[in-house]
PDB file of N, CA and C in Angstrom:
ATOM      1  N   UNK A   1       3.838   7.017 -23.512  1.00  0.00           N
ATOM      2  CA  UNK A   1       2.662   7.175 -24.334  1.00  0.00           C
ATOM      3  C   UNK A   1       2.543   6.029 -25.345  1.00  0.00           C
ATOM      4  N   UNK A   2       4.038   5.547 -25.856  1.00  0.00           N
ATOM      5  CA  UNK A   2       3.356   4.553 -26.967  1.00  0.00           C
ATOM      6  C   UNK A   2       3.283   3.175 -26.377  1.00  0.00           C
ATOM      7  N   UNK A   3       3.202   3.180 -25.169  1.00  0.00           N
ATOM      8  CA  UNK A   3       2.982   1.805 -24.165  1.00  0.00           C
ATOM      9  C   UNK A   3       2.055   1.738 -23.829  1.00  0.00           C
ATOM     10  N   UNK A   4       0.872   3.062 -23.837  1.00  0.00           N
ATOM     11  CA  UNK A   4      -0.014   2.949 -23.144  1.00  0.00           C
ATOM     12  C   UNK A   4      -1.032   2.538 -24.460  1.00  0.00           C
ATOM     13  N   UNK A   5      -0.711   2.901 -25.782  1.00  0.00           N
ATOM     14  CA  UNK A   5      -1.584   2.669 -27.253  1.00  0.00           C
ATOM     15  C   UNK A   5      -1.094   1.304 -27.579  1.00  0.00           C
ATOM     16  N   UNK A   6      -0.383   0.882 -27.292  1.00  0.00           N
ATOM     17  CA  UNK A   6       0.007  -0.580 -27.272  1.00  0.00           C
ATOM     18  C   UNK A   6      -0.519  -1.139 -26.343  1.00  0.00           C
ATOM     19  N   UNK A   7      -0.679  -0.874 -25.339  1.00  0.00           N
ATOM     20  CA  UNK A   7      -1.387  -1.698 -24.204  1.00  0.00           C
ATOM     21  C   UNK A   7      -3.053  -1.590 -25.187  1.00  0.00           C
ATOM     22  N   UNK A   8      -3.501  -0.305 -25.030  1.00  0.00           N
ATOM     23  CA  UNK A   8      -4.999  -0.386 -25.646  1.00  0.00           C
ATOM     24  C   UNK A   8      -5.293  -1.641 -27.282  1.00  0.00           C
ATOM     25  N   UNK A   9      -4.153  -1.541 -27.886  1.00  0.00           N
ATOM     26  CA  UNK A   9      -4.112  -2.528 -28.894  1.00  0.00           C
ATOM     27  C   UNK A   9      -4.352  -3.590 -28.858  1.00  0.00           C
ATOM     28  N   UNK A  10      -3.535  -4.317 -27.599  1.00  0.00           N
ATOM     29  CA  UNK A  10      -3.624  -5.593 -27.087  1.00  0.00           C
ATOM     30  C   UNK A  10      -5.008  -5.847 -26.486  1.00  0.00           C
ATOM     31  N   UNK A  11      -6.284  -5.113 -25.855  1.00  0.00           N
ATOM     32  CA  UNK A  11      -7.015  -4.878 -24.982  1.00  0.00           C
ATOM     33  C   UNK A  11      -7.919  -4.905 -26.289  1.00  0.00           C
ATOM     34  N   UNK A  12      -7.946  -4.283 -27.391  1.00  0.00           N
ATOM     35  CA  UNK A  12      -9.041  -4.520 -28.624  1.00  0.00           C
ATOM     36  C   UNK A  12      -8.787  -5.943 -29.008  1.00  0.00           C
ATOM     37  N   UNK A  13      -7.533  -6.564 -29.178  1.00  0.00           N
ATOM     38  CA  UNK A  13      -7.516  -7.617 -30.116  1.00  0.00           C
ATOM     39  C   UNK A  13      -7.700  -8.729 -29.088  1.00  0.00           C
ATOM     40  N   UNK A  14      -7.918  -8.775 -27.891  1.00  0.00           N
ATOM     41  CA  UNK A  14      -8.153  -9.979 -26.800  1.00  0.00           C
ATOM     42  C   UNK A  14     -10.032  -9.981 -26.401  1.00  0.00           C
ATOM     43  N   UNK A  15     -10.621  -8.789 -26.299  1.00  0.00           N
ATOM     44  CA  UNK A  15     -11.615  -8.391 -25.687  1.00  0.00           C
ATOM     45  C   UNK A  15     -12.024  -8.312 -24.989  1.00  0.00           C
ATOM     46  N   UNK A  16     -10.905  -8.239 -23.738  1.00  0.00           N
ATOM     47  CA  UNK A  16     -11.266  -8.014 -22.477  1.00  0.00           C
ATOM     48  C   UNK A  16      -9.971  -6.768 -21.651  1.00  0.00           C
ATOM     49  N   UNK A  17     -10.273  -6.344 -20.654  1.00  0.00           N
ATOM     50  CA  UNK A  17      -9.375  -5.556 -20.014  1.00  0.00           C
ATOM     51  C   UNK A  17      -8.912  -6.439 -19.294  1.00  0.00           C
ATOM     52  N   UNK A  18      -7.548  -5.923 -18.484  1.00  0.00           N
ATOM     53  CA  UNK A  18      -6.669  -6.321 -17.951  1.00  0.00           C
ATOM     54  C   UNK A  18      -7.248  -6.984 -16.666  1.00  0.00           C
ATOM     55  N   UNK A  19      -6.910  -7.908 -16.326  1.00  0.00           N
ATOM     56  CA  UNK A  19      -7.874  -8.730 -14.903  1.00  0.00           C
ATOM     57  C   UNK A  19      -8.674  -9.407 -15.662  1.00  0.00           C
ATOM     58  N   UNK A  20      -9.601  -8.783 -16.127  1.00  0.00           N
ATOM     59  CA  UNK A  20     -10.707  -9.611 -16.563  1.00  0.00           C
ATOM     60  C   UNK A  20     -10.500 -11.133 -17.224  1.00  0.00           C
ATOM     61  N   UNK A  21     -11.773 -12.148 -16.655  1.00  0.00           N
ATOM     62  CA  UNK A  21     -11.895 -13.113 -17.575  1.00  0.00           C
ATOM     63  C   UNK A  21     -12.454 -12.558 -19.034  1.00  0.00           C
ATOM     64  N   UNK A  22     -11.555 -13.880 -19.643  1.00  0.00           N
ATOM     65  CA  UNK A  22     -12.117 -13.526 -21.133  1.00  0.00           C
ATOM     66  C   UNK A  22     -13.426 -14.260 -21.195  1.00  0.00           C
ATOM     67  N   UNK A  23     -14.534 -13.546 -21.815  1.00  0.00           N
ATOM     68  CA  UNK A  23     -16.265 -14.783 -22.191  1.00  0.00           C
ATOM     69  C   UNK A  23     -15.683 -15.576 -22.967  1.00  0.00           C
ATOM     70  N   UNK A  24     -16.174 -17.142 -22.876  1.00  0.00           N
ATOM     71  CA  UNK A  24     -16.820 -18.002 -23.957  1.00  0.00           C
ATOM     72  C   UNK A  24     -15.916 -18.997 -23.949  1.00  0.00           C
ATOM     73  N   UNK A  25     -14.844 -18.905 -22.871  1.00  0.00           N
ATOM     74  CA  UNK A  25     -13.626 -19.803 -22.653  1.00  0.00           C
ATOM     75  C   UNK A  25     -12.544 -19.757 -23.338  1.00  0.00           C
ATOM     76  N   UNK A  26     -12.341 -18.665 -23.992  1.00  0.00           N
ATOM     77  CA  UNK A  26     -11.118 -18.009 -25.135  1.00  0.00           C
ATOM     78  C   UNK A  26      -9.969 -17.969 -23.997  1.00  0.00           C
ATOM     79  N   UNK A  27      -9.020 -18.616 -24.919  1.00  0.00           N
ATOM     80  CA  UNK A  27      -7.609 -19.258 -23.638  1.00  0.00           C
ATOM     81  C   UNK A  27      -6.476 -17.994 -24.263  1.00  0.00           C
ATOM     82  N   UNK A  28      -7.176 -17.242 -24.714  1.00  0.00           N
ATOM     83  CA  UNK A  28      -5.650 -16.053 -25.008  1.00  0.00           C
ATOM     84  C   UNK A  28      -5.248 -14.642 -24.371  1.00  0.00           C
ATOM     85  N   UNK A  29      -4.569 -14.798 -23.790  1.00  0.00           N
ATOM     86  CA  UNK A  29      -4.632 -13.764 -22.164  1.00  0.00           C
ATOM     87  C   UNK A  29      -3.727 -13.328 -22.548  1.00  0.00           C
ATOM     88  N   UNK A  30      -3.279 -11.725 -21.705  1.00  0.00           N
ATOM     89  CA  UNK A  30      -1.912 -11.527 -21.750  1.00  0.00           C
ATOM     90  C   UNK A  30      -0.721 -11.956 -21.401  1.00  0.00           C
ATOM     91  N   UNK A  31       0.182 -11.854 -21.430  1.00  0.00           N
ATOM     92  CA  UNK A  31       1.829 -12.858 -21.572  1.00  0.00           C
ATOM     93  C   UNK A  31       3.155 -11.964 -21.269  1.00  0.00           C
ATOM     94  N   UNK A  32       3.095 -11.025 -20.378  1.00  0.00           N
ATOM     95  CA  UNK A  32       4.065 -10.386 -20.057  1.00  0.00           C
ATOM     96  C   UNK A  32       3.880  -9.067 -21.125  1.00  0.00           C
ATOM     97  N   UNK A  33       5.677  -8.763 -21.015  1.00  0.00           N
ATOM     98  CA  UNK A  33       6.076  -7.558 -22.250  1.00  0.00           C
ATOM     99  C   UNK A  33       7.178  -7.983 -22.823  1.00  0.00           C
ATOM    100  N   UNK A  34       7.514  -7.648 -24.118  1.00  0.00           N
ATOM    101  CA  UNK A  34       9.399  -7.777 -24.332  1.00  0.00           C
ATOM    102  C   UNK A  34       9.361  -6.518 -24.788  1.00  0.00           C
ATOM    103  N   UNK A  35      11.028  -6.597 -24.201  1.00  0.00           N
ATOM    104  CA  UNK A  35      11.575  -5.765 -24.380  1.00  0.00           C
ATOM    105  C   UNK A  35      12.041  -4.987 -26.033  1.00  0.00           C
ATOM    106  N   UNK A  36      11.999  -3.861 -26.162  1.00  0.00           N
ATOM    107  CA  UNK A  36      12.602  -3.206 -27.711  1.00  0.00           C
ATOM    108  C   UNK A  36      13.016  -1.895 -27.958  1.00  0.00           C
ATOM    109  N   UNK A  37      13.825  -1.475 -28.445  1.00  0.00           N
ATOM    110  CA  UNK A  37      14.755   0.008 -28.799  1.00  0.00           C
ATOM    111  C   UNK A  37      14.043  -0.379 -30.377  1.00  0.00           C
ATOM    112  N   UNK A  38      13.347   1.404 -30.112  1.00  0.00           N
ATOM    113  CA  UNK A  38      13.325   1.660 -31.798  1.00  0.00           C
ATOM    114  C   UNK A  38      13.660   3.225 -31.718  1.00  0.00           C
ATOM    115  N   UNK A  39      14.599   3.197 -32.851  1.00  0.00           N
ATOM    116  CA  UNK A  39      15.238   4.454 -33.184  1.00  0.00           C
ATOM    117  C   UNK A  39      14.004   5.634 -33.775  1.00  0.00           C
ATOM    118  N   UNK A  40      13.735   6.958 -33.058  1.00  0.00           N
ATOM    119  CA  UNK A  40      12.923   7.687 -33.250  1.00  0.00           C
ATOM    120  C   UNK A  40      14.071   9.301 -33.545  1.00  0.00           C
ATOM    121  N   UNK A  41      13.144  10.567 -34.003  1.00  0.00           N
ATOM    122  CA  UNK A  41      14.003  11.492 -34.305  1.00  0.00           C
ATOM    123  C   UNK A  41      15.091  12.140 -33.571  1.00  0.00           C
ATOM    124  N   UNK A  42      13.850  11.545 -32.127  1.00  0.00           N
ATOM    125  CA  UNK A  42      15.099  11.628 -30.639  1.00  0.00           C
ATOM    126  C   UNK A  42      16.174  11.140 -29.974  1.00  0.00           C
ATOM    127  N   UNK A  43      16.607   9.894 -30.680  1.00  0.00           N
ATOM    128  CA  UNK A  43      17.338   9.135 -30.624  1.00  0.00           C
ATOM    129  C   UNK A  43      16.786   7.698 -30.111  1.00  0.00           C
ATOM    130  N   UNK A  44      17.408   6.648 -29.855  1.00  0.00           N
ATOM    131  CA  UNK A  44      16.951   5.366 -29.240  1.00  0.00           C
ATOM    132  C   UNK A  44      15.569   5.594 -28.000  1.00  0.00           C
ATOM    133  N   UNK A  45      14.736   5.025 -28.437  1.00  0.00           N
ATOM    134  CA  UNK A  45      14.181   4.694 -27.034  1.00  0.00           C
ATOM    135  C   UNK A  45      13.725   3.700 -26.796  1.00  0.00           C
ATOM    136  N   UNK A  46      13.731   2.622 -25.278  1.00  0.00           N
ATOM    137  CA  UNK A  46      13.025   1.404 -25.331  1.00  0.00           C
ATOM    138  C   UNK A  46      11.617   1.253 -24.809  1.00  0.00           C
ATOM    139  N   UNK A  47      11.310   0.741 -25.587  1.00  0.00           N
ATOM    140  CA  UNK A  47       9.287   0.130 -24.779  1.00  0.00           C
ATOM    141  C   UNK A  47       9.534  -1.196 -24.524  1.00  0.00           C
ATOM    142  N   UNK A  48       8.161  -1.119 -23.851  1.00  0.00           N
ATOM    143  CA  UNK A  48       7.740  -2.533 -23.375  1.00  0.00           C
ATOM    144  C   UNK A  48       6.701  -3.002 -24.457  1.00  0.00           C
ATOM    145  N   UNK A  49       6.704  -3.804 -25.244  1.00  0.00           N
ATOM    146  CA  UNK A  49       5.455  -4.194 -26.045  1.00  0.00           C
ATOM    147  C   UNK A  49       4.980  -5.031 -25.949  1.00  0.00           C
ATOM    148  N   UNK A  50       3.411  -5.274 -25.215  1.00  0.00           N
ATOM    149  CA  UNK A  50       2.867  -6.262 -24.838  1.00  0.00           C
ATOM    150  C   UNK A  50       2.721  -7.448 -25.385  1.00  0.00           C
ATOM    151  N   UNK A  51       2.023  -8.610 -25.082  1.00  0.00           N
ATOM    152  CA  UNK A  51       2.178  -9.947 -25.509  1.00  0.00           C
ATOM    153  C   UNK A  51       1.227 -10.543 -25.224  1.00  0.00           C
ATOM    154  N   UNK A  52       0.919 -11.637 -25.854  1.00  0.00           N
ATOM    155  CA  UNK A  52      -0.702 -12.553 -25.592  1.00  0.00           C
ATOM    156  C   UNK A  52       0.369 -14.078 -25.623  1.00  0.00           C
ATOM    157  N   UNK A  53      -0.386 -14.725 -25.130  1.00  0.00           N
ATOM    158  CA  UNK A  53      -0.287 -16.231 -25.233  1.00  0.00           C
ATOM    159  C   UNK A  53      -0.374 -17.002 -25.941  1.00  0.00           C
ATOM    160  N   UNK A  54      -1.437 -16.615 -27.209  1.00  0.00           N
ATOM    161  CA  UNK A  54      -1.325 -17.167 -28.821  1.00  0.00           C
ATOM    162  C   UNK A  54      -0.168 -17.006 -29.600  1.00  0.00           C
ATOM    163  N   UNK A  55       0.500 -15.574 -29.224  1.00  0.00           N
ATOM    164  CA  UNK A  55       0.964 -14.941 -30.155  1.00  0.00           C
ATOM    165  C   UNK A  55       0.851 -14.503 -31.415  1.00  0.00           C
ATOM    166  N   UNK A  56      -0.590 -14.342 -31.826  1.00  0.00           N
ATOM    167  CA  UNK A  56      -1.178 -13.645 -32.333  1.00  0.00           C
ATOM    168  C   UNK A  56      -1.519 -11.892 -32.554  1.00  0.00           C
ATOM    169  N   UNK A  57      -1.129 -11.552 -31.131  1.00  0.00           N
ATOM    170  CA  UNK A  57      -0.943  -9.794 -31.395  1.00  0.00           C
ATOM    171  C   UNK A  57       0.157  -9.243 -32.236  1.00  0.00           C
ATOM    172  N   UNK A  58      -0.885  -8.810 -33.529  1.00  0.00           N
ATOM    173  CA  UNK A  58       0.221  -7.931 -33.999  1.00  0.00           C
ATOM    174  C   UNK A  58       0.349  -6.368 -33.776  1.00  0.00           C
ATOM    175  N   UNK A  59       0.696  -5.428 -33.306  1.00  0.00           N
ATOM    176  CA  UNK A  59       0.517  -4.192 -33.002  1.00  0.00           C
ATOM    177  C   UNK A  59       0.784  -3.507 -33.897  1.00  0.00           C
ATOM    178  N   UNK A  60       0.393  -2.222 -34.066  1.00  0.00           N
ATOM    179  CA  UNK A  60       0.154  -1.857 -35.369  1.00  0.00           C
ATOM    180  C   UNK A  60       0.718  -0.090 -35.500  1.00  0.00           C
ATOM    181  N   UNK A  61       1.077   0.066 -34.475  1.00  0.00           N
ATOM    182  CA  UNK A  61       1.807   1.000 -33.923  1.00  0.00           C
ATOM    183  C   UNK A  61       3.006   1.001 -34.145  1.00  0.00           C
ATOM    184  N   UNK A  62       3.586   0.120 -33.674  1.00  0.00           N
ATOM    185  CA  UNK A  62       5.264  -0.055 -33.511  1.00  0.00           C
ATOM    186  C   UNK A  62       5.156  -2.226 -34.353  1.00  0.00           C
ATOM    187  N   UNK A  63       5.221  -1.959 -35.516  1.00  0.00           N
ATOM    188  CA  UNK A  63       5.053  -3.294 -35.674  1.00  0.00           C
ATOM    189  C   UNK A  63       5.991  -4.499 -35.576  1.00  0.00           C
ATOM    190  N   UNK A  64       5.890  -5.917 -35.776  1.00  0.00           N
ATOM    191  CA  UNK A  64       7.036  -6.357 -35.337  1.00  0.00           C
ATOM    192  C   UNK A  64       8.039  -6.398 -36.371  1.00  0.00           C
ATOM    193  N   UNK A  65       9.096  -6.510 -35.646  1.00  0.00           N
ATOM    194  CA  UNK A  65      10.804  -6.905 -36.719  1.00  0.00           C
ATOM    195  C   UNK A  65      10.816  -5.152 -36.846  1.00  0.00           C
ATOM    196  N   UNK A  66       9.976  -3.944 -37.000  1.00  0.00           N
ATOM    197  CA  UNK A  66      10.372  -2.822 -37.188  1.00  0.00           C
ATOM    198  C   UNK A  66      10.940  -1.936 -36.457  1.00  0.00           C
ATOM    199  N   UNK A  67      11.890  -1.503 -36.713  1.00  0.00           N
ATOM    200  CA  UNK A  67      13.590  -0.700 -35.776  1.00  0.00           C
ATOM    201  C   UNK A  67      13.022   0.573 -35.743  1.00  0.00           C
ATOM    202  N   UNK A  68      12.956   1.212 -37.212  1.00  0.00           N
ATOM    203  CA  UNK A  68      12.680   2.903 -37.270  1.00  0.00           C
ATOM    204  C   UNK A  68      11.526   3.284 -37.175  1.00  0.00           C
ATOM    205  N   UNK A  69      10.963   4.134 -36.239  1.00  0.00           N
ATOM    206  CA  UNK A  69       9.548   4.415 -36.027  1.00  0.00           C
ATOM    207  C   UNK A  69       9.867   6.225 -36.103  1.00  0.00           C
ATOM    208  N   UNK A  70       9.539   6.786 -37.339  1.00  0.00           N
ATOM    209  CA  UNK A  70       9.531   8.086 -37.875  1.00  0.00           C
ATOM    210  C   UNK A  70       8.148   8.464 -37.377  1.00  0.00           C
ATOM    211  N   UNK A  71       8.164  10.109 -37.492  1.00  0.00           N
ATOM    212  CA  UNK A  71       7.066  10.801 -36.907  1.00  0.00           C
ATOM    213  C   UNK A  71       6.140   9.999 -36.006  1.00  0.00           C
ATOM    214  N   UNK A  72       6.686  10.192 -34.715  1.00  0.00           N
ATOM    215  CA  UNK A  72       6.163   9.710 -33.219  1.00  0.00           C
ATOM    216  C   UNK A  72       5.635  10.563 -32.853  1.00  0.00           C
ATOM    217  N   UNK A  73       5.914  12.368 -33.063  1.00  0.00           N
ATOM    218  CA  UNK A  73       5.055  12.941 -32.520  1.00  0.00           C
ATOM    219  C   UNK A  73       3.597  13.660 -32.936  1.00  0.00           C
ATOM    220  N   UNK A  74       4.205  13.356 -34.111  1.00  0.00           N
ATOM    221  CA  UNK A  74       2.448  13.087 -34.571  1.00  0.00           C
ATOM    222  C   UNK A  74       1.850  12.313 -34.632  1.00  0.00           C
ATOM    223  N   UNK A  75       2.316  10.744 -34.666  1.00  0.00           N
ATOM    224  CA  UNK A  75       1.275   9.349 -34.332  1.00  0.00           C
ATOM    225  C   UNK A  75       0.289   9.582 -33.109  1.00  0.00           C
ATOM    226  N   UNK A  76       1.495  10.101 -32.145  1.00  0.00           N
ATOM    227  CA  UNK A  76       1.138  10.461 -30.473  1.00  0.00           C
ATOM    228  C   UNK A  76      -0.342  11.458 -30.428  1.00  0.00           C
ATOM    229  N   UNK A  77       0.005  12.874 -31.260  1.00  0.00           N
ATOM    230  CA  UNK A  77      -1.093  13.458 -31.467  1.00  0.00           C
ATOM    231  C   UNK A  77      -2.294  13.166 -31.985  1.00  0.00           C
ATOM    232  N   UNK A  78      -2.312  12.232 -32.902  1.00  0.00           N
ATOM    233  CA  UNK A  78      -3.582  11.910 -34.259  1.00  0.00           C
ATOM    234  C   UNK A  78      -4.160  10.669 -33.178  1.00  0.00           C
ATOM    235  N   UNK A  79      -3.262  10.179 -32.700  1.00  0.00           N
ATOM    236  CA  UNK A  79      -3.876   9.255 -31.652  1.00  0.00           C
ATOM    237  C   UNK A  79      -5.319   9.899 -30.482  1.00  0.00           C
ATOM    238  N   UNK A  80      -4.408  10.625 -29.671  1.00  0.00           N
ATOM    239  CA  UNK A  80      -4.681  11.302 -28.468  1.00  0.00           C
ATOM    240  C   UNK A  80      -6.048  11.781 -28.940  1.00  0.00           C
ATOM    241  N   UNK A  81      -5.689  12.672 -30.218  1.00  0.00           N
ATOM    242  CA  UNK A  81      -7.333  13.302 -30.445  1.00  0.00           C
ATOM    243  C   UNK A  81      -8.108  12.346 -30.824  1.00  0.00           C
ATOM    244  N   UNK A  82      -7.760  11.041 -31.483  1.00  0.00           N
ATOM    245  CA  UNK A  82      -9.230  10.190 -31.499  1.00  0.00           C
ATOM    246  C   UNK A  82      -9.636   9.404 -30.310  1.00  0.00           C
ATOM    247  N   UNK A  83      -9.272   9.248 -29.555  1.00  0.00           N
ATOM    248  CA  UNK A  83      -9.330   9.400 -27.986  1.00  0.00           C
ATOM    249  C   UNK A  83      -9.007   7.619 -27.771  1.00  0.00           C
TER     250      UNK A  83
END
């Protein structure tokens, strides 16, 4: 779940979906994933957190350099319901 709000993150801050050309000749595409363990109430878990080619995505979810990601299962929820 928080791969898939990270994926949508990356998909607002580029403006295009996945495949798609970007309009207007904007050279900043996606760039793989890296890898990351952030400690949640459940113990370790790892994601994939997407990547652009500028390196400009900052995600805002799981942000960068940050280890402890507290109340996941309500991010997950408050998310889900704003659709």
């Amino acid at each position: 779940m928080l791969e898939s709000v990270l994926e949508g993150e990356l998909t607002d801050h580029l403006g295009h979906e996945p495949g798609e050309r970007a309009e207007g000749g904007r050279d900043n595409y996606r760039n793989g994933h890296r890898s990351k363990t952030v400690i949640t109430e459940s113990g370790p878990v790892e994601i994939a957190v997407p990547r652009d080619r500028a390196g400009s995505f900052e995600p805002q979810l799981v942000k960068k350099r940050q280890r402890r990601l507290g109340g996941v299962d309500e991010m997950v929820l408050s998310r889900r319901r704003k659709g």
